[in-house]
C-alpha atoms as a PDB file:
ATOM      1  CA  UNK A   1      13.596  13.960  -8.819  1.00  0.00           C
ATOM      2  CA  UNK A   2      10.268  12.431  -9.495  1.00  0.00           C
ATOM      3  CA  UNK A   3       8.018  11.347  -6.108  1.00  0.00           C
ATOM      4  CA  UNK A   4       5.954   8.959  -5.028  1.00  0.00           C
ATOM      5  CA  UNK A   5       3.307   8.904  -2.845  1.00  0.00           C
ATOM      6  CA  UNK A   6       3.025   5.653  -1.413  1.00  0.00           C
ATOM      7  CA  UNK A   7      -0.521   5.362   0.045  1.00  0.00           C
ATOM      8  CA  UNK A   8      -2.423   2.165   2.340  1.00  0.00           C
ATOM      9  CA  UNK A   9      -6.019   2.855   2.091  1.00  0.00           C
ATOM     10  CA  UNK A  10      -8.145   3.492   4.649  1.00  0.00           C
ATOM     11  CA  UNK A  11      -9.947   1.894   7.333  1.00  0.00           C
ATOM     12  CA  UNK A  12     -12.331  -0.608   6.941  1.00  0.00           C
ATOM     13  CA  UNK A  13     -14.213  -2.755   9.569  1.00  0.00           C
ATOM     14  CA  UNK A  14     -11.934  -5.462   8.987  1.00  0.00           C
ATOM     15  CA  UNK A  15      -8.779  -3.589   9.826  1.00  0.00           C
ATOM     16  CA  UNK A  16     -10.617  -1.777  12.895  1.00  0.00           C
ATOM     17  CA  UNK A  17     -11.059  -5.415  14.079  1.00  0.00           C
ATOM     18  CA  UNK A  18      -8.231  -6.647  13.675  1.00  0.00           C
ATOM     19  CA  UNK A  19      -8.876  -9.433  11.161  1.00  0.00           C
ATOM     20  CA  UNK A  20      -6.829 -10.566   7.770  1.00  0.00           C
ATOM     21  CA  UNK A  21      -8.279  -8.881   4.845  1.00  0.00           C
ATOM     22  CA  UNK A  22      -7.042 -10.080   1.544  1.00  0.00           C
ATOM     23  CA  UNK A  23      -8.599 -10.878  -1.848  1.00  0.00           C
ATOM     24  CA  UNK A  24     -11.196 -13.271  -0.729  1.00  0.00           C
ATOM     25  CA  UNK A  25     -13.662 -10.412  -0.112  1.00  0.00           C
ATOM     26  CA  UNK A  26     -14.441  -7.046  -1.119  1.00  0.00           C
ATOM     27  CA  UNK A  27     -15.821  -4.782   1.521  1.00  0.00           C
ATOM     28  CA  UNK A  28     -15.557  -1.015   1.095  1.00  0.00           C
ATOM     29  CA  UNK A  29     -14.594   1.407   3.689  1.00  0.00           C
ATOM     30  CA  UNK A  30     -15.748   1.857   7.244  1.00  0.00           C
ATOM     31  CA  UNK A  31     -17.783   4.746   7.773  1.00  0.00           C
ATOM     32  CA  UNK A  32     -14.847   6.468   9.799  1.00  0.00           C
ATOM     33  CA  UNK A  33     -12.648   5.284   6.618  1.00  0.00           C
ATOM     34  CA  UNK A  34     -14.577   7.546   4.387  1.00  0.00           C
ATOM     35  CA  UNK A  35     -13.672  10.783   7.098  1.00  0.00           C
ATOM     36  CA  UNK A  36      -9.794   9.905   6.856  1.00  0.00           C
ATOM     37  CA  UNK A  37      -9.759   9.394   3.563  1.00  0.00           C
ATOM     38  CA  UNK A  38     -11.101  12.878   2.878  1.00  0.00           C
ATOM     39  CA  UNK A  39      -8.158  14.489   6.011  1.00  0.00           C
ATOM     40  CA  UNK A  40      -5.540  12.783   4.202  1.00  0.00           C
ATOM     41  CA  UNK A  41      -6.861  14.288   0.702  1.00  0.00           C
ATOM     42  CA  UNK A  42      -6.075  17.548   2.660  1.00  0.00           C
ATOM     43  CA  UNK A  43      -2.911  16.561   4.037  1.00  0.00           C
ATOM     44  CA  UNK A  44      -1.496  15.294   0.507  1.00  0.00           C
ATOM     45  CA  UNK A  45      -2.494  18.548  -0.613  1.00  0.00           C
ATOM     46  CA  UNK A  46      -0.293  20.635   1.094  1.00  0.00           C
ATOM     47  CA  UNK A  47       2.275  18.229   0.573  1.00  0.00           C
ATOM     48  CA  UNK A  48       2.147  18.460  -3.566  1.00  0.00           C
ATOM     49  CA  UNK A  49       2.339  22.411  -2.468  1.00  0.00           C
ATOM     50  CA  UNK A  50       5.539  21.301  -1.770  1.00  0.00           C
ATOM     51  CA  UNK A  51       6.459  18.889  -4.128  1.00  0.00           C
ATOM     52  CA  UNK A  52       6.913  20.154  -8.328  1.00  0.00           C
ATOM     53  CA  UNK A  53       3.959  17.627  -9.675  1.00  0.00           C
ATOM     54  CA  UNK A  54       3.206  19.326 -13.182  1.00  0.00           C
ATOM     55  CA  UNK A  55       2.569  15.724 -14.129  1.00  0.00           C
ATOM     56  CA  UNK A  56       0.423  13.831 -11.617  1.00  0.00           C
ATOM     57  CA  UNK A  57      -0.658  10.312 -11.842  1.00  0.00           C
ATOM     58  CA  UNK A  58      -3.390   8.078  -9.703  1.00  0.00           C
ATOM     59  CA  UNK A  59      -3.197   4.256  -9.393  1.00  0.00           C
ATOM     60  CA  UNK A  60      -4.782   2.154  -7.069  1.00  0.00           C
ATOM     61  CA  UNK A  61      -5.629  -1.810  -6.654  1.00  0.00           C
ATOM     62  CA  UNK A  62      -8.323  -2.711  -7.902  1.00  0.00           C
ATOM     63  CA  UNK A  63      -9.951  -3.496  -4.518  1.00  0.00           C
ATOM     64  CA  UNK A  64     -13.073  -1.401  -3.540  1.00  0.00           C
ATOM     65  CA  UNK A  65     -11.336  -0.227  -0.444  1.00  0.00           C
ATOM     66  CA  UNK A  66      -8.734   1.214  -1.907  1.00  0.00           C
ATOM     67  CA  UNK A  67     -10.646   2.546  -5.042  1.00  0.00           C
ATOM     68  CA  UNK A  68     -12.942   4.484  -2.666  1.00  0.00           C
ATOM     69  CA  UNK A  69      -9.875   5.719  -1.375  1.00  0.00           C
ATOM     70  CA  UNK A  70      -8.248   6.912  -4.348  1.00  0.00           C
ATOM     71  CA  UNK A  71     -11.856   8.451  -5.044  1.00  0.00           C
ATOM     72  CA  UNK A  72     -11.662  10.274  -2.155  1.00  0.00           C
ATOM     73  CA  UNK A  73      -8.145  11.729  -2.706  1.00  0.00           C
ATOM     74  CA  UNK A  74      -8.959  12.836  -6.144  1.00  0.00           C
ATOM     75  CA  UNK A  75     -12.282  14.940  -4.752  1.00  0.00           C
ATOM     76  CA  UNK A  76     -10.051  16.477  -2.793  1.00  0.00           C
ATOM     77  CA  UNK A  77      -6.706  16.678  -4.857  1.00  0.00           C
ATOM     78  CA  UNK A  78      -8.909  17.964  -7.646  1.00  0.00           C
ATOM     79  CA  UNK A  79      -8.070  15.231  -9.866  1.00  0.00           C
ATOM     80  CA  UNK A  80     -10.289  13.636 -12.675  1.00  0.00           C
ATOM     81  CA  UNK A  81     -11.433  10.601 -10.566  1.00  0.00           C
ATOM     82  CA  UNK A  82     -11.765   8.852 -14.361  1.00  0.00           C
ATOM     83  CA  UNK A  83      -8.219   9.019 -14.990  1.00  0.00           C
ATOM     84  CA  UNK A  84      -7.302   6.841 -12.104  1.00  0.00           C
ATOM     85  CA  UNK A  85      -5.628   3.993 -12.942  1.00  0.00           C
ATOM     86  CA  UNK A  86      -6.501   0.746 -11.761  1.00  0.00           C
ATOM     87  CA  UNK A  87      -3.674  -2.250 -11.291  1.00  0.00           C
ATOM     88  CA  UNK A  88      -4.547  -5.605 -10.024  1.00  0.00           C
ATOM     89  CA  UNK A  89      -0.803  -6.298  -9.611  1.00  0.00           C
ATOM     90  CA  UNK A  90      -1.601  -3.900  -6.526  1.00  0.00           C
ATOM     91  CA  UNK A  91      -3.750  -6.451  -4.491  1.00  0.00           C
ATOM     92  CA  UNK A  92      -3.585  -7.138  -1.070  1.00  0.00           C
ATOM     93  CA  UNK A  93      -1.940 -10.696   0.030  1.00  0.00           C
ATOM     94  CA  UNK A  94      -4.222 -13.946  -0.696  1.00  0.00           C
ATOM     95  CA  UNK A  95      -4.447 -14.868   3.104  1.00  0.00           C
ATOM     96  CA  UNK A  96      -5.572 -18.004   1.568  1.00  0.00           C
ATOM     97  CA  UNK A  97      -7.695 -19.985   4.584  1.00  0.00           C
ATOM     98  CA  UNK A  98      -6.466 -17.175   6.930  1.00  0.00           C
ATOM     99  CA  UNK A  99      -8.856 -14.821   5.525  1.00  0.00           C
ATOM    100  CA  UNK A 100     -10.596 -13.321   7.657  1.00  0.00           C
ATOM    101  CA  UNK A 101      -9.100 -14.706  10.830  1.00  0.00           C
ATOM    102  CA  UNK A 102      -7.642 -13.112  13.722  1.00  0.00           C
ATOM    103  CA  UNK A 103      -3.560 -13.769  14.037  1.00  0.00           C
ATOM    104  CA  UNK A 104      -4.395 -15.508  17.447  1.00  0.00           C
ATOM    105  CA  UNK A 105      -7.077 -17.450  15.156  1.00  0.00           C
ATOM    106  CA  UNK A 106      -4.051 -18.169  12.479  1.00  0.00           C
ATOM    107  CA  UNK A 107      -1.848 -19.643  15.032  1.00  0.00           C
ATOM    108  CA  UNK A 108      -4.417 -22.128  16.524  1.00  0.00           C
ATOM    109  CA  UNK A 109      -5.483 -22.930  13.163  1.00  0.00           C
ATOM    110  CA  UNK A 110      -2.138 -23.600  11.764  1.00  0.00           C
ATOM    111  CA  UNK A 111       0.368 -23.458  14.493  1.00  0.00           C
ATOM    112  CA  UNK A 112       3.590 -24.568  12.775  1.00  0.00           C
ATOM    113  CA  UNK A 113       2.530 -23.237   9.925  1.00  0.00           C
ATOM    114  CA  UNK A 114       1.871 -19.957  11.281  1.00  0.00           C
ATOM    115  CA  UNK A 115       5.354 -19.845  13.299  1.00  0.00           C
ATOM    116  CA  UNK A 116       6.939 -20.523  10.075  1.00  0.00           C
ATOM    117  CA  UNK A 117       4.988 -17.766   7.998  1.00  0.00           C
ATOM    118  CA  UNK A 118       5.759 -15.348  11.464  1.00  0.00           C
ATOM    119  CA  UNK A 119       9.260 -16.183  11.104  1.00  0.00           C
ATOM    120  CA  UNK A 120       9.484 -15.817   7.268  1.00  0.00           C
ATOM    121  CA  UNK A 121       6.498 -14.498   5.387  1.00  0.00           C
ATOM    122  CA  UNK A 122       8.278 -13.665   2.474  1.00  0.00           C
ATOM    123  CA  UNK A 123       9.143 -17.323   1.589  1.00  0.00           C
ATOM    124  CA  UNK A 124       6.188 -19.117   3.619  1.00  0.00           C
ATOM    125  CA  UNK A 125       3.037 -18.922   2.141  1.00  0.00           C
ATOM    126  CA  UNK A 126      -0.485 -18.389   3.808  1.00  0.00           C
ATOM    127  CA  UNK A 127      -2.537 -22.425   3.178  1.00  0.00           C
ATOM    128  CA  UNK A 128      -4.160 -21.939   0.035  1.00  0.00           C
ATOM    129  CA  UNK A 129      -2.800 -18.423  -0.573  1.00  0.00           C
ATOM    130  CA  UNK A 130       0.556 -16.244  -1.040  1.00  0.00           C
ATOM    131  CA  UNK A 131       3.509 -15.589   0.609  1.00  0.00           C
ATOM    132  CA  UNK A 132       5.359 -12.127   0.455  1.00  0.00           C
ATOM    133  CA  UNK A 133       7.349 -12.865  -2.271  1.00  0.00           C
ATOM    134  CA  UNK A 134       4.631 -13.956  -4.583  1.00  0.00           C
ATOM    135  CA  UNK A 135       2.921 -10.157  -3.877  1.00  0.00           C
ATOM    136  CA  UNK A 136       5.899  -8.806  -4.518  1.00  0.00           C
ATOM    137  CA  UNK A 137       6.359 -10.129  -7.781  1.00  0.00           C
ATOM    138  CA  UNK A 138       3.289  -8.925  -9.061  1.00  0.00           C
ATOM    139  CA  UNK A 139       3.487  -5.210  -7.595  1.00  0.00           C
ATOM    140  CA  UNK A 140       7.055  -4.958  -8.241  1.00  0.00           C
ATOM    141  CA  UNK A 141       5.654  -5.277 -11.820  1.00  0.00           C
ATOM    142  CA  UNK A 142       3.096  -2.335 -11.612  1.00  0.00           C
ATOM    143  CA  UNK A 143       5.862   0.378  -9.038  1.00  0.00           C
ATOM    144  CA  UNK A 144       9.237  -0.515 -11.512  1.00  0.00           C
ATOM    145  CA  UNK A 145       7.978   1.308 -14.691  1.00  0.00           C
ATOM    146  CA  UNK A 146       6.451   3.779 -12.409  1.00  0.00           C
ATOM    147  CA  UNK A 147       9.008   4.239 -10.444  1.00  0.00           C
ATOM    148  CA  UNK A 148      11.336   4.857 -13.818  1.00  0.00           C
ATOM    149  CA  UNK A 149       9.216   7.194 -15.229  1.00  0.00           C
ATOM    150  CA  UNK A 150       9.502   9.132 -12.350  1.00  0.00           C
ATOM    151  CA  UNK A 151      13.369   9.304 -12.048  1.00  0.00           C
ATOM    152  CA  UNK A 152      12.984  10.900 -15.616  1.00  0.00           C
ATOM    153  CA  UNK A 153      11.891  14.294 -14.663  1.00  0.00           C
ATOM    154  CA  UNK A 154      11.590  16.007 -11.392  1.00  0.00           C
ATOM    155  CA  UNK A 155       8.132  17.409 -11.994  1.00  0.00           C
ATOM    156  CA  UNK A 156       6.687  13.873 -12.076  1.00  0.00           C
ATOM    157  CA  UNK A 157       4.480  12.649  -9.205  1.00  0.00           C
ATOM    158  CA  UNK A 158       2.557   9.452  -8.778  1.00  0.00           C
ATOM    159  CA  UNK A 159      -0.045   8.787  -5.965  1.00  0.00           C
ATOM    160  CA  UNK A 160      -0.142   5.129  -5.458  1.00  0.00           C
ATOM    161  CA  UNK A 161      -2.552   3.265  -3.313  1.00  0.00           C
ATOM    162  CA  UNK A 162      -2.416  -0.208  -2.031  1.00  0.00           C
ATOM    163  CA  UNK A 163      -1.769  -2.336   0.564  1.00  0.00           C
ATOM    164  CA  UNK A 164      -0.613  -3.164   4.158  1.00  0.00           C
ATOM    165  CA  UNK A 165       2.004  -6.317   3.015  1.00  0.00           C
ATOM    166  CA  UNK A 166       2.235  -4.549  -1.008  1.00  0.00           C
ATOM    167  CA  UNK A 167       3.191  -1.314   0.681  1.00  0.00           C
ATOM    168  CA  UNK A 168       5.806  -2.542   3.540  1.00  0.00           C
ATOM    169  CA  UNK A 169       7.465  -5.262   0.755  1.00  0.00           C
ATOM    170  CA  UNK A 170       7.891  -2.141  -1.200  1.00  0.00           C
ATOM    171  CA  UNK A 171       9.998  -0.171   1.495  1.00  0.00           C
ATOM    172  CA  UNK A 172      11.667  -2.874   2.453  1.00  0.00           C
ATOM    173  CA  UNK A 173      13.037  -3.368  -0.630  1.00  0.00           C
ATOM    174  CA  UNK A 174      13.731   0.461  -1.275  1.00  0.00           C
ATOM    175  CA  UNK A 175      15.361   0.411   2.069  1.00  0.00           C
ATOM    176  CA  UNK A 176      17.769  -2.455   1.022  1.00  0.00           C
ATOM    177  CA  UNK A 177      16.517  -4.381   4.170  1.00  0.00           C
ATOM    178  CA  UNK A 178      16.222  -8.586   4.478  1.00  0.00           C
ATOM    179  CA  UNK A 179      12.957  -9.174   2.632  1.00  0.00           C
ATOM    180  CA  UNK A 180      12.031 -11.369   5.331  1.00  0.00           C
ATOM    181  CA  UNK A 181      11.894  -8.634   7.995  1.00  0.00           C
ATOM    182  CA  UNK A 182       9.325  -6.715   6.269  1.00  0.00           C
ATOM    183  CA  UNK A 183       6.542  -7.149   8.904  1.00  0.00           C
ATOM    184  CA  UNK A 184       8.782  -6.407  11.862  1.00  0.00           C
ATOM    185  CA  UNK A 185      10.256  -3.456  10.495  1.00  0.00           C
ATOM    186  CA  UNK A 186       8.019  -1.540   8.983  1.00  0.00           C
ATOM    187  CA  UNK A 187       4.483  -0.496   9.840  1.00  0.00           C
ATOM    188  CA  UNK A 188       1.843   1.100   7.905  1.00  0.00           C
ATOM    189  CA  UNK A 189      -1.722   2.495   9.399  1.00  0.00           C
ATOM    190  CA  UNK A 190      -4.627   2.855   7.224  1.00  0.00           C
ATOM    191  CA  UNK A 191      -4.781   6.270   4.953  1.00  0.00           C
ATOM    192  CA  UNK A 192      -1.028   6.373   5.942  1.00  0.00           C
ATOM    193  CA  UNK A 193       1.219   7.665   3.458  1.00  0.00           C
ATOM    194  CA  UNK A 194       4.988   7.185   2.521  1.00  0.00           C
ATOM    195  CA  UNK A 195       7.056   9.425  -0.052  1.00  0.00           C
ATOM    196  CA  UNK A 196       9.902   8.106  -1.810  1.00  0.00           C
ATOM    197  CA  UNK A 197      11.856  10.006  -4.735  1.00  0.00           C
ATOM    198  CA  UNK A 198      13.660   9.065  -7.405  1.00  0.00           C
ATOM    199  CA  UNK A 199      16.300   9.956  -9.835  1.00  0.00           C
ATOM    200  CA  UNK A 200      19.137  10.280  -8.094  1.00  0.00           C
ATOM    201  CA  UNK A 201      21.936   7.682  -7.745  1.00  0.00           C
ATOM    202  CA  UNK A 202      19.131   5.876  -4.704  1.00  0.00           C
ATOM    203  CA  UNK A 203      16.114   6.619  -3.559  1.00  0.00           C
ATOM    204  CA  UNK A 204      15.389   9.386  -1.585  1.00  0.00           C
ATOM    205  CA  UNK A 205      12.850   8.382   1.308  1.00  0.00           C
ATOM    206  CA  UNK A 206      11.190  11.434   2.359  1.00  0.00           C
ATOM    207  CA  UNK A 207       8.480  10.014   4.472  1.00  0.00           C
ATOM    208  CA  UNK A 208       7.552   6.778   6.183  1.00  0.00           C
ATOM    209  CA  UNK A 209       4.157   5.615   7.828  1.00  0.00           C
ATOM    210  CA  UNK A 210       3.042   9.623   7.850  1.00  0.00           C
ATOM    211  CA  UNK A 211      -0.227  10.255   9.083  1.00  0.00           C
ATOM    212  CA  UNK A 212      -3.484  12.608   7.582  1.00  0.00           C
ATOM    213  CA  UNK A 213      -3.429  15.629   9.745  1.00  0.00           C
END
């Protein structure tokens, strides 16, 4: 069966803080960002050792962040960085006014809107922005056809990287768990990496949340 490699990007000073980061701004990776990015190039290395990959696709969001981290895997992976491809279906959640914003920041902000979005962020969107299921909608868009053209032949690999809420909706919904429990349920750490393969009767979840050595 085809893989994928389900990648967050790496760290960036809004993540290392703590704060929302959605589409609102662009910043590129921290400086300790850049380091990861390059240990989990190695570490997805000797896990296509592993894997049959005599096809090998790239895709990232369009967002610098995780085009720099894409970049990075490619340097390492050996890949033609020009043949990434790029997806804006892959974008991180519109936090909307929460942009930016702490969750403790959120909450006295909004507070009943916040409980409500805590409670059910995959129906309850962000003021001015997205909830989970309008981010899925759009990335479900970009992973299905990838996702089928990897179930047709076992040699088929696709690095994908994204996004904290893109990536967890995903799982969740490979996992065949409540949408709504995607945040509590699932985690996933910058330049952390999931593997998921397909073309068997379900998919085959291989890793979850792994880290770069």
């Amino acid at each position: 069966m085809g893989n994928l490699i389900l990648v967050r990007h790496s760290v960036t000073a809004a993540s290392s803080a703590g704060r929302n980061l959605g589409q609102r701004t662009d910043p590129p990776l921290a400086l300790e960002g850049g380091v990861l990015a390059g240990r989990l190039a190695q570490t997805l290395g000797t896990e296509l050792a592993e894997l049959p990959h005599d096809d090998l696709r790239v895709l990232s969001s369009s967002a610098l962040r995780c085009r720099q981290t894409a970049d990075a895997l490619a340097l390492g992976l050996e890949v033609d960085g020009e043949a990434i491809e790029a997806a804006e279906g892959l974008l991180e959640l519109d936090y909307g006014a929460w942009d930016g914003l702490t969750a403790a920041e959120c909450q006295a902000r909004d507070p009943e809107l916040r409980t409500a979005w805590e409670a059910d962020p995959f129906e309850t969107r962000c003021p001015d922005g997205e909830s989970g299921s309008d981010v899925a909608r759009r990335a479900f868009a970009v992973l299905d056809p990838i996702e089928a053209w990897l179930a047709g032949d076992r040699a088929r690999c696709a690095i994908v990287v994204a996004h904290n809420h893109v990536n967890r909706l995903r799982l969740c919904a490979l996992l065949g768990w409540p949408m709504r429990e995607y945040r509590d349920r699932l985690a996933q750490d910058p330049a952390a990496y999931s593997i998921v393969g397909f073309g068997g009767r379900e998919p085959v979840i291989r890793r979850v949340n792994a880290g770069p050595a």
